[in-house]
Protein backbone atom coordinates (compact mmCIF):
# COMPACT_ATOMS: atom_id res chain seq x y z
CA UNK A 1 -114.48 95.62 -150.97
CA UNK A 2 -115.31 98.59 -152.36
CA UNK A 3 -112.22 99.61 -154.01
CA UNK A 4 -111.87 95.95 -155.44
CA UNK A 5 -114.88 96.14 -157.58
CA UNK A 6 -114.58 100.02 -158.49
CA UNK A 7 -114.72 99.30 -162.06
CA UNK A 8 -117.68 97.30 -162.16
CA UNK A 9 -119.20 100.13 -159.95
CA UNK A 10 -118.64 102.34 -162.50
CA UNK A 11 -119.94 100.90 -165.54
CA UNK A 12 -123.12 99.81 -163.16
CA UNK A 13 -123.05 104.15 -162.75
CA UNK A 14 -122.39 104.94 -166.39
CA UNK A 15 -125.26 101.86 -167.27
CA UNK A 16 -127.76 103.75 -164.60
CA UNK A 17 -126.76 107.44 -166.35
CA UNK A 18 -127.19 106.19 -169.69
CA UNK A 19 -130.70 104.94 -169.18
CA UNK A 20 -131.75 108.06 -167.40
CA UNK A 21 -130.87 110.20 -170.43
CA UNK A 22 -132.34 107.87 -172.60
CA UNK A 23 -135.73 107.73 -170.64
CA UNK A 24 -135.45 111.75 -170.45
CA UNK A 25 -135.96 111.92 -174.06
CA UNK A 26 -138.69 109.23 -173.97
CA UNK A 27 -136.23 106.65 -175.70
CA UNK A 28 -135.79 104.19 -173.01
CA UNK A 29 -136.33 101.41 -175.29
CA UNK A 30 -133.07 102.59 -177.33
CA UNK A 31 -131.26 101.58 -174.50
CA UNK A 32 -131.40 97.91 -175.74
CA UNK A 33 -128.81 98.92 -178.45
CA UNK A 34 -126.13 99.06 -175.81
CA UNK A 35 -126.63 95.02 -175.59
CA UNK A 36 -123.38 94.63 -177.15
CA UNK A 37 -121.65 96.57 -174.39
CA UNK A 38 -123.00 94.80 -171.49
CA UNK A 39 -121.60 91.37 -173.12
CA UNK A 40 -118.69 92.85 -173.14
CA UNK A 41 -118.60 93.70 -169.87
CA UNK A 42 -119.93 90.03 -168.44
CA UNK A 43 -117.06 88.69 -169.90
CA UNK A 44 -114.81 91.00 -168.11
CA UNK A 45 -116.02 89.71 -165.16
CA UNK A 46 -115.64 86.47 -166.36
CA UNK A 47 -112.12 86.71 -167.24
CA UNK A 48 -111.14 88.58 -163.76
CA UNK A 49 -112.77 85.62 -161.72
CA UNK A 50 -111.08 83.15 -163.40
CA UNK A 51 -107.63 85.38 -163.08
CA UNK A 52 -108.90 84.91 -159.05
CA UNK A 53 -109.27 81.59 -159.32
CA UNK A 54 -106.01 80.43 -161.64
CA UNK A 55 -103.91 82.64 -158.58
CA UNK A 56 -105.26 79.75 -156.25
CA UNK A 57 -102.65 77.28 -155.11
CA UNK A 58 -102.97 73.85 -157.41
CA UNK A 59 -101.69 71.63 -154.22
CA UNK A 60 -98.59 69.66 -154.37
CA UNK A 61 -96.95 68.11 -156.85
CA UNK A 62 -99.15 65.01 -157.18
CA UNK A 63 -102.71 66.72 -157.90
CA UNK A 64 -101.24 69.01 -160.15
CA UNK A 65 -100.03 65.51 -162.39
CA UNK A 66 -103.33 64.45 -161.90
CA UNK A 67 -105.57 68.02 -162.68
CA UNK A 68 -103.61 68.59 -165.77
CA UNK A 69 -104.39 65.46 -166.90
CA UNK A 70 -107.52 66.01 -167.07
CA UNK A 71 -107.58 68.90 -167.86
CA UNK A 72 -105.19 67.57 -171.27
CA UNK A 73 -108.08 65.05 -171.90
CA UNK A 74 -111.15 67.16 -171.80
CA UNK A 75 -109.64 69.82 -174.06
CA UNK A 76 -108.98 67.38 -176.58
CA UNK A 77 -112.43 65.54 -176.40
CA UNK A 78 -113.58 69.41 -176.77
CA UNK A 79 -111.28 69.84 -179.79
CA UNK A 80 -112.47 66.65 -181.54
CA UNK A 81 -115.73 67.26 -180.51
CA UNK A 82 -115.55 70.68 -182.21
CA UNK A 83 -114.29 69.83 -185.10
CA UNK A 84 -116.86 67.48 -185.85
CA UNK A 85 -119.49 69.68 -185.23
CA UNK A 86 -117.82 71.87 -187.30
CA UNK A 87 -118.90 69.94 -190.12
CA UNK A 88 -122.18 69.41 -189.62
CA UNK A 89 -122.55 73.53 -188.92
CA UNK A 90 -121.13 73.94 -192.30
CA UNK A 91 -123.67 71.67 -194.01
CA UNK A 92 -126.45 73.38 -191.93
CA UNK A 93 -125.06 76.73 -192.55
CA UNK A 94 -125.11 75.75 -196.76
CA UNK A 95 -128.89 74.13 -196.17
CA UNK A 96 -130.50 77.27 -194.50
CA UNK A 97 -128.78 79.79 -197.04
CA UNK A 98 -130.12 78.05 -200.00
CA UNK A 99 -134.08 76.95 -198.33
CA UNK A 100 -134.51 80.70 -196.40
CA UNK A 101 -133.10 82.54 -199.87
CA UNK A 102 -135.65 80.61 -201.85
CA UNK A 103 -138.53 81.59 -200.16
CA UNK A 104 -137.34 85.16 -198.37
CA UNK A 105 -134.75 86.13 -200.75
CA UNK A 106 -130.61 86.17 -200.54
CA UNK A 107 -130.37 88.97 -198.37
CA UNK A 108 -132.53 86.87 -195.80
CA UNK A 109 -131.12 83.49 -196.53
CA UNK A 110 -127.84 84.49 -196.18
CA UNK A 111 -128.34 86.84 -192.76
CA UNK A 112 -130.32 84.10 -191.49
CA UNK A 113 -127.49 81.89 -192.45
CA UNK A 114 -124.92 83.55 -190.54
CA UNK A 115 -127.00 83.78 -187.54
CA UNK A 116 -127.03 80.58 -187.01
CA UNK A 117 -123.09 80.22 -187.59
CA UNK A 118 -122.86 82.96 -184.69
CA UNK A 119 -125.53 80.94 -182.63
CA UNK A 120 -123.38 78.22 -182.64
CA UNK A 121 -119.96 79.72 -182.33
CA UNK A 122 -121.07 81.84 -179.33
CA UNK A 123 -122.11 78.21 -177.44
CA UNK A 124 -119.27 76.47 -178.81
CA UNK A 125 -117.05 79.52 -176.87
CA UNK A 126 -119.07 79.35 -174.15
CA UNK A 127 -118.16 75.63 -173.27
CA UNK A 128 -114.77 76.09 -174.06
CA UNK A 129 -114.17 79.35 -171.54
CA UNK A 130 -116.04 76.70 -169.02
CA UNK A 131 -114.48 73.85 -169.68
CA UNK A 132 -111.17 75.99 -168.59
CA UNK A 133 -112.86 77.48 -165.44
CA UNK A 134 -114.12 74.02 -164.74
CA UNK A 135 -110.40 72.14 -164.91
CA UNK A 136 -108.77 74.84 -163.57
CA UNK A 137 -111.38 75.32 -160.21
CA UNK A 138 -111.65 71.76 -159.56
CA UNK A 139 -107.79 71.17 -158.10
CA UNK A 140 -108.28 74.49 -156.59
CA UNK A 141 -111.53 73.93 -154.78
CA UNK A 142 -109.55 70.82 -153.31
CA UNK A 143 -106.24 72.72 -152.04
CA UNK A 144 -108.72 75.74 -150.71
CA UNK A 145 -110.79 73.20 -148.50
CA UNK A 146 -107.14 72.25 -147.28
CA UNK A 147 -105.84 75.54 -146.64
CA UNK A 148 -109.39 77.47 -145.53
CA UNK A 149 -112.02 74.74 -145.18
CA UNK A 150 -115.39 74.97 -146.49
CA UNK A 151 -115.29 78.81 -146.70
CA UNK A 152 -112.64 79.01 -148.91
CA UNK A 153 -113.44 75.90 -151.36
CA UNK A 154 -116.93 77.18 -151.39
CA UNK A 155 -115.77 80.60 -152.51
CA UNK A 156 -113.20 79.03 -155.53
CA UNK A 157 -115.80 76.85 -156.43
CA UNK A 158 -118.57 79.21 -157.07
CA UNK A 159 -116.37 81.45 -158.84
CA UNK A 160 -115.11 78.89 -161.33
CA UNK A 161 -119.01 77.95 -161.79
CA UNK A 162 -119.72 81.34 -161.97
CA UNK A 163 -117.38 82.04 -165.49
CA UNK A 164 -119.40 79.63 -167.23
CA UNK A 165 -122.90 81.50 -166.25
CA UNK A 166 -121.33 84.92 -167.08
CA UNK A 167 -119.82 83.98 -170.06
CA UNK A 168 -123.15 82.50 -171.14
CA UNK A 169 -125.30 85.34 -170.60
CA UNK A 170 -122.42 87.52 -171.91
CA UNK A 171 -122.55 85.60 -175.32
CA UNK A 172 -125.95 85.54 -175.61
CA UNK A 173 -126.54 89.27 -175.44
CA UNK A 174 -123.21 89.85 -177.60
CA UNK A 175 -125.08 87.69 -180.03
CA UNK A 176 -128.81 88.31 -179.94
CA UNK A 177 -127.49 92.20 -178.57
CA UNK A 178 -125.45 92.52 -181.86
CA UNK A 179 -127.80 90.97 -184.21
CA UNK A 180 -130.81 92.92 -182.78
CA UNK A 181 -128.78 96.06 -183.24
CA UNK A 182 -128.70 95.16 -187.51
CA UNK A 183 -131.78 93.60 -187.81
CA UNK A 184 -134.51 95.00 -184.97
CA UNK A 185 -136.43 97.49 -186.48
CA UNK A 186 -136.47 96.36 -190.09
CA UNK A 187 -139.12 93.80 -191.25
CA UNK A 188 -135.87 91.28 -191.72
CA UNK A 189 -135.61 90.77 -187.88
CA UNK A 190 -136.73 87.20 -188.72
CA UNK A 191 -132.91 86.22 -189.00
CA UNK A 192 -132.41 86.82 -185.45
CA UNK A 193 -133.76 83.15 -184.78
CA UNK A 194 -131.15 81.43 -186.90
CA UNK A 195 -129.17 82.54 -183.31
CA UNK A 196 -131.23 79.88 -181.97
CA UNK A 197 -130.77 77.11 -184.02
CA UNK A 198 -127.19 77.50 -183.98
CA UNK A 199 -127.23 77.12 -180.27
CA UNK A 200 -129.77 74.24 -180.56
CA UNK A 201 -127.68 72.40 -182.28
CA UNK A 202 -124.45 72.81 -179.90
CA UNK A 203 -126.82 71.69 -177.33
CA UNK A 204 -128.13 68.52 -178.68
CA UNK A 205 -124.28 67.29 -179.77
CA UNK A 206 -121.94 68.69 -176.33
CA UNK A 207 -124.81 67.02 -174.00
CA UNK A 208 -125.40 63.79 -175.29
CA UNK A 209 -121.68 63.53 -176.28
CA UNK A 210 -120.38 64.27 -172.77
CA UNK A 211 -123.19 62.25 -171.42
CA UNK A 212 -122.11 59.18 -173.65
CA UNK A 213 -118.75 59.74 -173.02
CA UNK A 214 -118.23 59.89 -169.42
CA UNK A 215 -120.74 57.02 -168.92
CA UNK A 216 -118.45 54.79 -170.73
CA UNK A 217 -115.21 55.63 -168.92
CA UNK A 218 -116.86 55.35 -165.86
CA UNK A 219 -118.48 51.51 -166.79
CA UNK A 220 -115.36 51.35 -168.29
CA UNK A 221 -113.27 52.12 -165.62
CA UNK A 222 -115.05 49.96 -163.03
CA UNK A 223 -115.63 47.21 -165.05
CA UNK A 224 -111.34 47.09 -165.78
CA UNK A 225 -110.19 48.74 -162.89
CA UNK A 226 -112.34 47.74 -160.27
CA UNK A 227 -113.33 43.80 -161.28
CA UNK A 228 -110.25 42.90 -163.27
CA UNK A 229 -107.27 45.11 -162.25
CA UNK A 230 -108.23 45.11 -158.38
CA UNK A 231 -107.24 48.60 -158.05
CA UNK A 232 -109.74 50.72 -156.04
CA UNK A 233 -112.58 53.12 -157.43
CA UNK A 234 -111.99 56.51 -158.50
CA UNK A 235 -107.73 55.86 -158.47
CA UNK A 236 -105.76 57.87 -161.04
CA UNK A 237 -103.65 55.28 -161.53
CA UNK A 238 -106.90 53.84 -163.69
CA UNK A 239 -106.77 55.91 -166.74
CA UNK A 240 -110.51 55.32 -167.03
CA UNK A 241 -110.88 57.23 -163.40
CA UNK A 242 -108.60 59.72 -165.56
CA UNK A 243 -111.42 59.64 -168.53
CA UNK A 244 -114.13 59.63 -166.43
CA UNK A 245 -113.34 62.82 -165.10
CA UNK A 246 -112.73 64.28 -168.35
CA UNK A 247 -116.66 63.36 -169.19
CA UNK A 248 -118.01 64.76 -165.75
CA UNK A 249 -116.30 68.26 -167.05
CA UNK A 250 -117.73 67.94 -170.45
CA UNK A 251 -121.12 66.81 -169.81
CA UNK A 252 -121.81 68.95 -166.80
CA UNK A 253 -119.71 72.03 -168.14
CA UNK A 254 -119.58 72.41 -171.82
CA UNK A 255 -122.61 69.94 -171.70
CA UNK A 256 -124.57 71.79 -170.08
CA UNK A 257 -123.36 75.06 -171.17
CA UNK A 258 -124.74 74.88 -174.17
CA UNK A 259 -127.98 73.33 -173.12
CA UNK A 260 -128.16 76.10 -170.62
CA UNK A 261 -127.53 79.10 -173.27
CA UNK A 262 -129.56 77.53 -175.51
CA UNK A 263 -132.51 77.95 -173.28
CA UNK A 264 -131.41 81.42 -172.26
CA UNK A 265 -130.89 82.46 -176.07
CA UNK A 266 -133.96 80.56 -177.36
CA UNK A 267 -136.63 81.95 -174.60
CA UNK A 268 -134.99 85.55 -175.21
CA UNK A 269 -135.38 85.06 -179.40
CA UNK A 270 -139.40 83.81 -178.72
CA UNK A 271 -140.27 86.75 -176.52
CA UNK A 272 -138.50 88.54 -179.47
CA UNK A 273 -140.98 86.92 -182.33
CA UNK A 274 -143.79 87.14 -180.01
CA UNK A 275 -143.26 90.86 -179.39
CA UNK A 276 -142.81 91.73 -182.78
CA UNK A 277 -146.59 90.48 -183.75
CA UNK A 278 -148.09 93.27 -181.35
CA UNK A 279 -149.74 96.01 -183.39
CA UNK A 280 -149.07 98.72 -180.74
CA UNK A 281 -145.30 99.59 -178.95
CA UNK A 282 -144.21 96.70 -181.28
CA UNK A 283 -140.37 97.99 -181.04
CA UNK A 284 -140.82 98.22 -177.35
CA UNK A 285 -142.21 94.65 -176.43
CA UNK A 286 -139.61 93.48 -178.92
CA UNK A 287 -136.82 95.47 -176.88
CA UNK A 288 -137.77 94.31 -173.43
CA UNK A 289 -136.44 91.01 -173.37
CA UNK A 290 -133.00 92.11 -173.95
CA UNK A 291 -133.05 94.62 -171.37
CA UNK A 292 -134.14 92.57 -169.29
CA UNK A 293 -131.49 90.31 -169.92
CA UNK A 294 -129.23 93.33 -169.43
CA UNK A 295 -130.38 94.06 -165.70
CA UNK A 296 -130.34 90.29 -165.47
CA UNK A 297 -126.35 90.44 -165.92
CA UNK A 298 -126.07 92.92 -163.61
CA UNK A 299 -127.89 91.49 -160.87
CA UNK A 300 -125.98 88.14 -161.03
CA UNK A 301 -122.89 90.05 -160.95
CA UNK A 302 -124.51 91.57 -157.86
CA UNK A 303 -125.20 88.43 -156.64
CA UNK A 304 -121.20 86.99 -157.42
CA UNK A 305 -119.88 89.58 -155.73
CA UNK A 306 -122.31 88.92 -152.51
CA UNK A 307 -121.02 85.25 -152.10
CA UNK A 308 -118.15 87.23 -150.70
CA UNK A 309 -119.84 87.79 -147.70
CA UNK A 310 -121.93 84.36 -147.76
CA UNK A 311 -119.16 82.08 -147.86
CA UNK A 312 -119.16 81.33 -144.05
CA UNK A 313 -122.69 80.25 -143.98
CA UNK A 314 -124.18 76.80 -144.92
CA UNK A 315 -123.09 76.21 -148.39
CA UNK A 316 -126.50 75.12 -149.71
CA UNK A 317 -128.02 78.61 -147.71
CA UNK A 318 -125.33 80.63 -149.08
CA UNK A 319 -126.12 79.71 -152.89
CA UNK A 320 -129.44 79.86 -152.50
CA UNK A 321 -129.52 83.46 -150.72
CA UNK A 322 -127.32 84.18 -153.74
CA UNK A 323 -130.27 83.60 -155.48
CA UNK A 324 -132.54 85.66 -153.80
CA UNK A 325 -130.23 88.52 -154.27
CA UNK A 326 -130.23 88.61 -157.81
CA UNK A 327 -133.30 87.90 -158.65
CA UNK A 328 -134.62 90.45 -156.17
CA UNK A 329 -131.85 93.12 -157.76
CA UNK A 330 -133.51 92.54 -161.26
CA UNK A 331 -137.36 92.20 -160.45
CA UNK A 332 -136.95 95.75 -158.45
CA UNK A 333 -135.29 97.34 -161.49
CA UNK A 334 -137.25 95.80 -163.83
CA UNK A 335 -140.54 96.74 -162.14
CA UNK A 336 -139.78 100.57 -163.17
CA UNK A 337 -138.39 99.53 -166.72
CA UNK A 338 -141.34 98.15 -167.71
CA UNK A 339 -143.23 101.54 -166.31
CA UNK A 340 -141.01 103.70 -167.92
CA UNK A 341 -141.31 101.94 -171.32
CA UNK A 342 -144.94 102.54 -171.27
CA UNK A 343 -145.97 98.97 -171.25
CA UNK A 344 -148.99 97.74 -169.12
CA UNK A 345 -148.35 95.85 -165.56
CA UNK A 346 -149.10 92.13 -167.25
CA UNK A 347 -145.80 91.83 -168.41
CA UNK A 348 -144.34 92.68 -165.02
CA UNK A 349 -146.66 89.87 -163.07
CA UNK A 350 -145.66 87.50 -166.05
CA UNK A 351 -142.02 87.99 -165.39
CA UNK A 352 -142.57 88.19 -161.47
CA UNK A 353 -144.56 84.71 -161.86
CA UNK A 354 -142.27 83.27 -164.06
CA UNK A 355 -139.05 84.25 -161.45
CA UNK A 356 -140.86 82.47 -158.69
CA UNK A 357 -141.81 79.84 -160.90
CA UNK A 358 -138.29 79.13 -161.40
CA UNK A 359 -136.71 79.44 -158.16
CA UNK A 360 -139.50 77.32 -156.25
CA UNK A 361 -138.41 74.30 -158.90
CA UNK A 362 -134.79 75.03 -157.56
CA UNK A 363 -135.72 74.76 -153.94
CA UNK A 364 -138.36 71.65 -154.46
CA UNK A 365 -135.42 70.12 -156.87
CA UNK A 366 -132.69 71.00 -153.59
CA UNK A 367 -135.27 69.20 -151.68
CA UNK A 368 -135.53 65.85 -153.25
CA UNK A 369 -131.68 65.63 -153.98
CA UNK A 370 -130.61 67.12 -150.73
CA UNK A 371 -132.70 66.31 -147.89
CA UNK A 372 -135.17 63.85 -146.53
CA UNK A 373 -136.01 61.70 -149.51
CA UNK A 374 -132.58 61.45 -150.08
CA UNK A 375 -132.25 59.55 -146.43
CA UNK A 376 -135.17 57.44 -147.15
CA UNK A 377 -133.72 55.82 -150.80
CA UNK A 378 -130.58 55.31 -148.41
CA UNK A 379 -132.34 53.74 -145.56
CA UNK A 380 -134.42 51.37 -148.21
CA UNK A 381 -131.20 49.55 -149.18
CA UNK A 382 -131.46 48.13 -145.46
CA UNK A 383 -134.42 45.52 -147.13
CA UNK A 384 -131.91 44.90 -150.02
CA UNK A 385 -131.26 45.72 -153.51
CA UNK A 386 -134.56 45.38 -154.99
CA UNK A 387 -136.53 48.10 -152.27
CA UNK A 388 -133.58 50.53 -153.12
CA UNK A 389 -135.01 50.25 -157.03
CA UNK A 390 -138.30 50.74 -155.95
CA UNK A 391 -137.88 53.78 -153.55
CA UNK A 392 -135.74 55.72 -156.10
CA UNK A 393 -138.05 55.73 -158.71
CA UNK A 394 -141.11 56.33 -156.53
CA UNK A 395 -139.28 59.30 -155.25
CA UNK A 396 -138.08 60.23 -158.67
CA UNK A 397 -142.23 59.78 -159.72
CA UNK A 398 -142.54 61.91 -156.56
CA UNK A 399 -140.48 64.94 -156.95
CA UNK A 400 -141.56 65.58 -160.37
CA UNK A 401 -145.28 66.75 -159.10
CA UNK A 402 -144.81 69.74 -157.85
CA UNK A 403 -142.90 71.43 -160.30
CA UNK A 404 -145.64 70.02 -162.67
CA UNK A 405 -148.06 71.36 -160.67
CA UNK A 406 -146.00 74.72 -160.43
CA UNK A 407 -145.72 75.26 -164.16
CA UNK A 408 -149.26 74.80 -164.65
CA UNK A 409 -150.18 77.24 -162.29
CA UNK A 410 -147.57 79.74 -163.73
């Protein structure tokens, strides 16, 4: 296993050396300017596990017809889709240049500008390396389960799922990395959050288009498939099954890929603003989220490379000890980052609260959409239609406490 991932080995050696030296010289914080590097090297990663997964037998003859199909329809909804919001990116692009240069100046307006062109490109990539992954894994995952069983599909299937998160956080610190490295330590680092914006918008347009989209193949398809044609659910021979498909890969990849590095890109630009109002180690606090965005790649790669040894367990256990790796991996390190950089031991408990904050939502959100509640909507539909209504939205009501509850106390 070793041997297999030698090269990420070493750049997780070189990475370790390189902030040594750094912290030698009492520049730790300068480390942030390799940013640009460590996108680099997510999408490396990326790219080999979806080389792993494309070398996966695609089945016989049939779901091959049937995967490229889709796989046909979702890249042209993504082109169209694209192009469109092409448009609007322009007209944005033209509006902030001429407001920001008003008020800041052209130099400003114009940076800020093209920040938010880069914000947007970098999500728009980001779906569309998924939304391969995605159409390519899916076929996969199905032959694998044939030829292995659950092991084996669980192990293609994470990795395809796994290129969109890498590529995401790979993007996101190639873009906020790249733009930090211009604009960080001048008084213009105010153009950083046009990054932002341009990856706000992505998000609002690829999740309520997929959404809309594959809702209406899929009333669509039942409603002429099912009721008029007679031909059973979920049959390719329904283009609309064909369709629908298509929209379950572009809301719930590129979708949510965007909506996903939008939140990773926007939280990582606040901390950013937020850290640039302190009066003392301003250039430090304004560093730190990056970094630790840095150690967070790492760790996830750390915890990729440990589903390896997972896959045999419970699929649901294996994922979530997956979990637990990485996030362990990049609390330990960044315990002594924080130390190093000089900054007090609030920011550490912040991030440690905020880690647990997040994965305790993941395991009460497993919970309510894996487990008992789950059984008890199921077992209401015994009593008819109407108690099936009525337990689903009190459990809905129901699971929504806690992690209410959870963020307040965070």
């Amino acid at each position: 296993m070793l041997s297999e991932n030698k090269g990420e080995l070493a750049f997780i050696g070189f990475a370790m050396v390189a902030y040594l030296v750094m912290a030698s010289l009492d520049a730790s914080q300068n480390f942030v300017y390799l940013a640009v590097i460590f996108g680099f090297f997510g999408l490396l990663i990326a790219w080999k596990l979806f080389e792993g997964v494309d070398d996966e037998s695609a089945g016989n003859e049939k779901m091959t017809e049937i995967a490229d199909a889709i796989h046909e329809g979702a890249m042209v909804f993504l082109s169209r889709e694209y192009k469109i919001l092409g448009y609007f990116i322009g007209g944005i692009f033209l509006l902030l240049l001429f407001l920001i240069s008003m008020q800041k100046g052209l130099w400003v307006g114009f940076w800020t500008a093209v920040s938010y062109a880069v914000g947007a490109g970098c999500s728009m990539l980001a779906g569309f390396f998924g939304m391969n992954a995605a159409t390519t894994s899916g076929v996969r995952t199905s032959q694998a389960a044939v030829d292995g069983g659950q092991p084996k599909a669980l192990i293609v299937a994470f990795n395809g799922g796994a290129v969109m998160g890498l590529c995401v956080a790979s993007l996101g610190l190639l873009g906020v990395g790249g733009l930090f490295l211009l604009f960080g330590r001048g008084e213009s680092f105010t153009v950083i959050s046009g990054f932002a914006m341009g990856a706000s918008s992505i998000a609002l347009f690829a999740r309520v288009g997929g959404g809309i989209y594959t809702k209406t193949a899929d009333v669509g398809s039942d409603l002429v498939g099912k009721v008029e044609a007679g031909i059973p659910e979920d049959d390719p021979r329904n283009p609309g099954v064909i369709a629908d498909n298509v929209g379950d890969c572009v809301g719930d990849t590129a979708g949510l890929g965007a909506d996903i590095f939008e939140s990773y890109c926007g939280s990582m630009i606040a901390a950013i603003v937020i850290g640039a109002s302190a009066a003392t180690l301003r250039f430090e606090y304004m560093a730190l989220p990056i970094m630790i965005a840095m150690v967070g790649l790492i760790a996830s790669v750390i915890g990729i490379r440990a589903m390896t040894s997972l896959g045999s367990m419970d699929p649901s256990a294996a994922l979530r000890n997956c979990t637990f790796i990485s996030a362990g991996a990049m609390l330990f390190v960044a315990f002594f980052l924080i130390k190093v950089m000089g900054l007090p031991s609030g920011v550490f408990i912040a991030l440690l609260f905020g880690c647990l904050a997040g994965i305790g939502i993941g395991l009460i959100t497993e919970y309510y959409t894996a487990s008992k509640p789950v059984v008890r909507i199921a077992e209401s539909s015994n009593t008819g239609v109407a108690t099936v209504m009525i337990t689903g939205l009190a459990v809905a009501m129901e699971s929504c406490v806690i992690p209410v509850i959870i963020m307040g106390l965070t």
